[in-house]
Protein backbone atom coordinates (compact mmCIF):
# COMPACT_ATOMS: atom_id res chain seq x y z
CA UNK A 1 78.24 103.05 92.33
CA UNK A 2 77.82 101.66 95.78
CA UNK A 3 77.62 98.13 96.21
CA UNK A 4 74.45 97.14 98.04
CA UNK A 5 75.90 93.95 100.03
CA UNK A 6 79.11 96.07 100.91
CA UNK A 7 77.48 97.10 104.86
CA UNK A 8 75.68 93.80 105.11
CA UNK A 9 79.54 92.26 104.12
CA UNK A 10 81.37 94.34 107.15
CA UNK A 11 78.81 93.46 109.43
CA UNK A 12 79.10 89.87 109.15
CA UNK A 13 82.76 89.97 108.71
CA UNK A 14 82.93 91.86 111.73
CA UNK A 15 80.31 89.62 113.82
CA UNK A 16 81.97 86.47 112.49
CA UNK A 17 85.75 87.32 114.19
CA UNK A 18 84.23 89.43 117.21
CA UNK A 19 86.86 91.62 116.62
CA UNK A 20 85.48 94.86 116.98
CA UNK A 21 82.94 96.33 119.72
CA UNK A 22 79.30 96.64 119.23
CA UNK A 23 78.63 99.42 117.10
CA UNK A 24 81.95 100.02 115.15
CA UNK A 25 81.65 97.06 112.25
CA UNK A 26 82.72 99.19 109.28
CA UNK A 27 82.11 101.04 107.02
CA UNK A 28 78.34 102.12 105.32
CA UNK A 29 77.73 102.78 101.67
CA UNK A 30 76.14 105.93 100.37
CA UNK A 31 73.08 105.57 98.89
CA UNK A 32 73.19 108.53 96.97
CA UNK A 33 74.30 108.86 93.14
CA UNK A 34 77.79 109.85 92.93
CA UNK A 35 78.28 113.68 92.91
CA UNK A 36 80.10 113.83 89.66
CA UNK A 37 80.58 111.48 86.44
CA UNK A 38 83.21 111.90 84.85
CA UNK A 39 83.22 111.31 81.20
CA UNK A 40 86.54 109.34 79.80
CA UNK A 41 87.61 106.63 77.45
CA UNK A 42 90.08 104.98 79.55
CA UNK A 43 89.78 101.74 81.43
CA UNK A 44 87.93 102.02 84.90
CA UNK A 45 89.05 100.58 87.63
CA UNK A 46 86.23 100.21 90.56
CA UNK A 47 86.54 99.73 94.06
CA UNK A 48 85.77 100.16 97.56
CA UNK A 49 86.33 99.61 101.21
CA UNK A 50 85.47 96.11 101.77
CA UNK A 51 85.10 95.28 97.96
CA UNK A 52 86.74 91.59 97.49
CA UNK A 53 89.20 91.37 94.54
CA UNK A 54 86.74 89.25 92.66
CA UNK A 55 84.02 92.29 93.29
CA UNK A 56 86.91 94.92 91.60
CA UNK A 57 87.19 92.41 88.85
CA UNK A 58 83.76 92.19 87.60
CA UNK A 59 83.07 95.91 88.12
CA UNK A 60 86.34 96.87 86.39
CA UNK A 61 87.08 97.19 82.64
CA UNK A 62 90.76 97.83 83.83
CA UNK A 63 92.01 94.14 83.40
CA UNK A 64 94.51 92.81 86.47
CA UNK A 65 96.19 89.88 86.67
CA UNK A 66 94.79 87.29 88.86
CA UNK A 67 96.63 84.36 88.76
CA UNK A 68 99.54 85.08 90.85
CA UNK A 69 97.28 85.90 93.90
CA UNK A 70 98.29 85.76 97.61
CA UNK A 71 96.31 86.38 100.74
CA UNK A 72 98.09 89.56 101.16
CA UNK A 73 98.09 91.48 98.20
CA UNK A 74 98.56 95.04 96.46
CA UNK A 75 97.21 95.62 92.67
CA UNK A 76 99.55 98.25 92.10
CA UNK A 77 98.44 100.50 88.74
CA UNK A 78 100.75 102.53 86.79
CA UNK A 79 99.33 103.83 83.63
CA UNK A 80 96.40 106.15 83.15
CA UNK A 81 93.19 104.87 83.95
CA UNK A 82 90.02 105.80 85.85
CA UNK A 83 89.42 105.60 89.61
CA UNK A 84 86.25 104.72 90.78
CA UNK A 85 86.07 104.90 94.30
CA UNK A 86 82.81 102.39 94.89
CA UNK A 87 82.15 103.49 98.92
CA UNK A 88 81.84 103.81 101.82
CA UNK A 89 80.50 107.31 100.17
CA UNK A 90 81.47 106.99 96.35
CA UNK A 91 82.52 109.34 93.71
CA UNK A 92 84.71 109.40 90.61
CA UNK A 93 87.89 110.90 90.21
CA UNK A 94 89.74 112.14 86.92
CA UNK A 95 91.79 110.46 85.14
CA UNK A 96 94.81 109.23 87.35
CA UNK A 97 98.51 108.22 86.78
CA UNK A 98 98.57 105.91 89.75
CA UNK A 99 96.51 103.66 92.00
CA UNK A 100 96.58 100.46 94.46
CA UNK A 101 94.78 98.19 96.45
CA UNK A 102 96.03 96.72 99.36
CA UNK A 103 93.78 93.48 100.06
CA UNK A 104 94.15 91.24 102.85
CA UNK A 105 92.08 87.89 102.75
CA UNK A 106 91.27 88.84 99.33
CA UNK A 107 89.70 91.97 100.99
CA UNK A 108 90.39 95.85 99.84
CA UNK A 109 91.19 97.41 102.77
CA UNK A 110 93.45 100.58 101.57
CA UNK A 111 93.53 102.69 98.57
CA UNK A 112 95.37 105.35 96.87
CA UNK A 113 94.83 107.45 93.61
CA UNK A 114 96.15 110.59 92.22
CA UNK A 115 93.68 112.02 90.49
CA UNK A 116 96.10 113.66 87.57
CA UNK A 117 97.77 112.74 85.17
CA UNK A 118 100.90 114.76 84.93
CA UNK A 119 102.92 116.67 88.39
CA UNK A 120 101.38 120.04 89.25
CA UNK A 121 102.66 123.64 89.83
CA UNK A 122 101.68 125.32 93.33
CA UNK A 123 99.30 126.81 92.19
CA UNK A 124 97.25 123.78 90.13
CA UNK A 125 98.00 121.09 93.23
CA UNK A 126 96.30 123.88 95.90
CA UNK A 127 93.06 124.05 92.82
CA UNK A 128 92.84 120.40 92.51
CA UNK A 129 92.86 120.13 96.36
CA UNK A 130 90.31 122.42 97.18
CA UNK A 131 88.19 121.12 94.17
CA UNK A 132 88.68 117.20 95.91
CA UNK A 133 87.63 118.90 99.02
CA UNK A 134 84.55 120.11 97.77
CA UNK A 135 83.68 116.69 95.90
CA UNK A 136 84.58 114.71 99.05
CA UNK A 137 82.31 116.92 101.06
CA UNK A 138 79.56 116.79 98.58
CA UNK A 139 79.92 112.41 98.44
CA UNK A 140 78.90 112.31 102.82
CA UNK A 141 82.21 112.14 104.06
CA UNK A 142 82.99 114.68 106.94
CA UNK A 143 86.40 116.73 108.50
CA UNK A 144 88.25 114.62 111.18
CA UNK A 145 89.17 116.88 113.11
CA UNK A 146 91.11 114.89 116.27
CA UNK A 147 93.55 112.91 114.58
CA UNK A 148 96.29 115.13 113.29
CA UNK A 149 96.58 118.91 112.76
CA UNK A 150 96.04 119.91 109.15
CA UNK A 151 97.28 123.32 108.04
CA UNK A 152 95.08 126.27 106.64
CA UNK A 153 94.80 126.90 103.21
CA UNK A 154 97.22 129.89 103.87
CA UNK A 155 100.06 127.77 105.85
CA UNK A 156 99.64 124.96 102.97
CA UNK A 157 100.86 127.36 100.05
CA UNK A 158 103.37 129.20 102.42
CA UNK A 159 105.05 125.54 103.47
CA UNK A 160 105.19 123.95 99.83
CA UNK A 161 107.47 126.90 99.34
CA UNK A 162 109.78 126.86 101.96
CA UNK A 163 112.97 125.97 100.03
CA UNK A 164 114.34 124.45 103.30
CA UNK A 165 112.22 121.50 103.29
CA UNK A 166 113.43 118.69 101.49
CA UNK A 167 112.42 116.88 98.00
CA UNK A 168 109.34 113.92 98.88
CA UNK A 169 108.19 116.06 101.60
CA UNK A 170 104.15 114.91 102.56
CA UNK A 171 102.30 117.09 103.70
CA UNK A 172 98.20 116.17 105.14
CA UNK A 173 95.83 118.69 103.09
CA UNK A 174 92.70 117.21 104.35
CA UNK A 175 91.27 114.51 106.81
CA UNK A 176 87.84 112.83 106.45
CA UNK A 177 86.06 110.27 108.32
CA UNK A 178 83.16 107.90 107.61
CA UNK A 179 82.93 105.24 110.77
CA UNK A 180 85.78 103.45 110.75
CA UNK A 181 87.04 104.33 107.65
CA UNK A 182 89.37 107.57 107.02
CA UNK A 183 90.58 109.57 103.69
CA UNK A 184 93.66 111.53 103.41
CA UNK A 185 94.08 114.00 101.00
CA UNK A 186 98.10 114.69 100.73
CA UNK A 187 100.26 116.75 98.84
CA UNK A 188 103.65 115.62 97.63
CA UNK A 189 106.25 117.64 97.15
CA UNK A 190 108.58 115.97 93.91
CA UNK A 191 111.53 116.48 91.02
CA UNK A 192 112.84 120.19 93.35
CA UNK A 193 116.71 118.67 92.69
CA UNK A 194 118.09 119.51 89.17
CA UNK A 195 114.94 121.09 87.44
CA UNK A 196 115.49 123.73 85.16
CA UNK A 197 112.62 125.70 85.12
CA UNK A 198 110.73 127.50 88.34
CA UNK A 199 109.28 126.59 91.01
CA UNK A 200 108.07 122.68 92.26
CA UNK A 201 105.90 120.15 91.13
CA UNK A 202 103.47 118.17 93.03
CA UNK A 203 101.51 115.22 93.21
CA UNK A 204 98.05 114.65 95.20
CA UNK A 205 97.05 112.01 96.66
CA UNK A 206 94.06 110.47 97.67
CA UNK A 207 94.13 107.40 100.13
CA UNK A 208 91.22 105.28 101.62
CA UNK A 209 91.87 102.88 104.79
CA UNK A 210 90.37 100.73 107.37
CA UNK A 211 92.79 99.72 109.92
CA UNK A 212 89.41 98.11 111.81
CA UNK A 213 88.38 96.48 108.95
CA UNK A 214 92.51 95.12 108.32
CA UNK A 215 92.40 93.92 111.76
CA UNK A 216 89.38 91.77 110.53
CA UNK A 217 90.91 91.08 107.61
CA UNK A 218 94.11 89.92 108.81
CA UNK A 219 92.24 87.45 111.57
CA UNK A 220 90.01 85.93 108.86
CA UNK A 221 93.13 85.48 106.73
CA UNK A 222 95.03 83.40 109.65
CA UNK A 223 91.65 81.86 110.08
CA UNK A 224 91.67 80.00 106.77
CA UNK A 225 95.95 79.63 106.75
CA UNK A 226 95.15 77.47 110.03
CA UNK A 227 91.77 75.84 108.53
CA UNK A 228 94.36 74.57 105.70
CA UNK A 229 97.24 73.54 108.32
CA UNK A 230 99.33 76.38 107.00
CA UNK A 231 101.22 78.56 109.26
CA UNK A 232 98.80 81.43 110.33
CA UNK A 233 101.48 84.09 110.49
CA UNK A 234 102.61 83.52 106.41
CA UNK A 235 101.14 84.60 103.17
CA UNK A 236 100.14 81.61 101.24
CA UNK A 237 99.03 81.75 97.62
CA UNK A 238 95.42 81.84 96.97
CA UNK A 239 92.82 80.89 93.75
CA UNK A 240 90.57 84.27 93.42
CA UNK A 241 87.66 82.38 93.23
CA UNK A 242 87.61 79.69 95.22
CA UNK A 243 89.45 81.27 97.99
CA UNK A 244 86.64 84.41 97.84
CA UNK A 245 83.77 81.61 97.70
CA UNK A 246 85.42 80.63 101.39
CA UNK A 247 85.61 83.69 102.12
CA UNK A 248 81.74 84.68 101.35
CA UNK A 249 80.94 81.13 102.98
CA UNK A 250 82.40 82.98 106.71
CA UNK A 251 81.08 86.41 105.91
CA UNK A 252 77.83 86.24 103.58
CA UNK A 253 77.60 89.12 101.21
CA UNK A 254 73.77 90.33 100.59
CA UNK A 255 71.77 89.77 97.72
């Protein structure tokens, strides 16, 4: 579910701010279908790297309020819906029990989703790991391999079980890379203190960001604050529409 004027969008929004080199202007949709649809009843929510909030509205049947908008923003989701992750590279994700945008300049810039709907034993959080893995792979995404170490699939399942590490300890399953864009897969570990039965429980976590894209973000927001003779360094309120009509008049989407 890739949006076609989502590359054409980075590109101008990077050209517009000349805040990035030649070459490194975002993000690039997959043209392929997505690798999996998943079948559900629940609301969707759809987005993507670059999406504006106005673009995650109309795509959505997951209904967000808009009218208490700044220009710095997170749509922060806590019931069960579905996750649509619209690109760079899209796929679907089961049905989740959490998700947010972050949006600067009306902008989505980060994302996160946990693709379950209730905390997982060992054993389920490694499965639904190495199933996202697979999926990930299969969307065009590929293994970043020089930002951080990530541990084998061995030293994973030995570490969430070392009862000397502490409850809400994170650990990085995965790392993926598309341009400028990166996806962390992460693991969770929750609920250790005062459970009665065995064992932990886990959440996964899947979460999208830009920080070259933000940095655009962030200079087209000051951009506008200024062009308004508001401070450029403050959040200011914003209407969706009109504001994201300024914001396509800077940074054209495609037809």
């Amino acid at each position: 579910m890739a949006h076609p004027g989502r590359r054409a969008f980075l590109l101008a929004l990077a050209s517009s701010l000349c805040a990035c080199d030649k070459g490194a202007a975002g993000p690039t949709a997959s043209k392929s279908s997505h690798p999996m649809t998943i079948e559900s009843d629940l609301p969707r929510l759809v987005a993507g790297l670059g999406d504006t909030l106005l673009d995650v509205r109309q795509h959505s049947t997951f209904a967000f309020r808009t009218d208490l908008l700044s220009d710095s923003y997170v749509v922060a989701v806590d019931k069960p819906l579905q996750f649509v992750f619209a690109g760079p590279h899209p796929f679907e994700l089961a049905p989740t029990r959490f998700a947010s945008l972050e949006c600067t300049a009306a902008i989505v810039t980060a994302i996160q989703s946990s693709p379950h709907l209730d905390y997982l034993e060992t054993a389920s959080a490694l499965a639904l790991v190495a199933q996202l893995n697979e999926r990930i792979l299969q969307a065009g995404w590929h293994v970043e391999r020089e930002e951080r170490p990530v541990p084998t699939g061995a030293e994973l399942a030995l570490g969430l079980r070392d009862p000397a590490l502490p409850d809400d300890t994170w650990w990085f399953a995965a790392i993926y890379a598309s341009g400028t864009a990166r996806l962390y897969v992460k693991l969770r570990r929750t609920h250790r203190a005062g459970r009665t039965g065995p064992g932990d429980l886990f959440l996964v976590t899947l979460q999208w960001r830009d920080d070259a894209l933000l940095d655009r973000a962030i200079a087209l927001a000051k951009r506008l604050r200024q062009q308004d003779g508001l401070p450029p360094d403050r959040d200011r309120p914003i209407a969706l529409e009109t504001y994201v009509e300024r914001v396509r008049m800077l940074v054209p989407k495609a037809p």
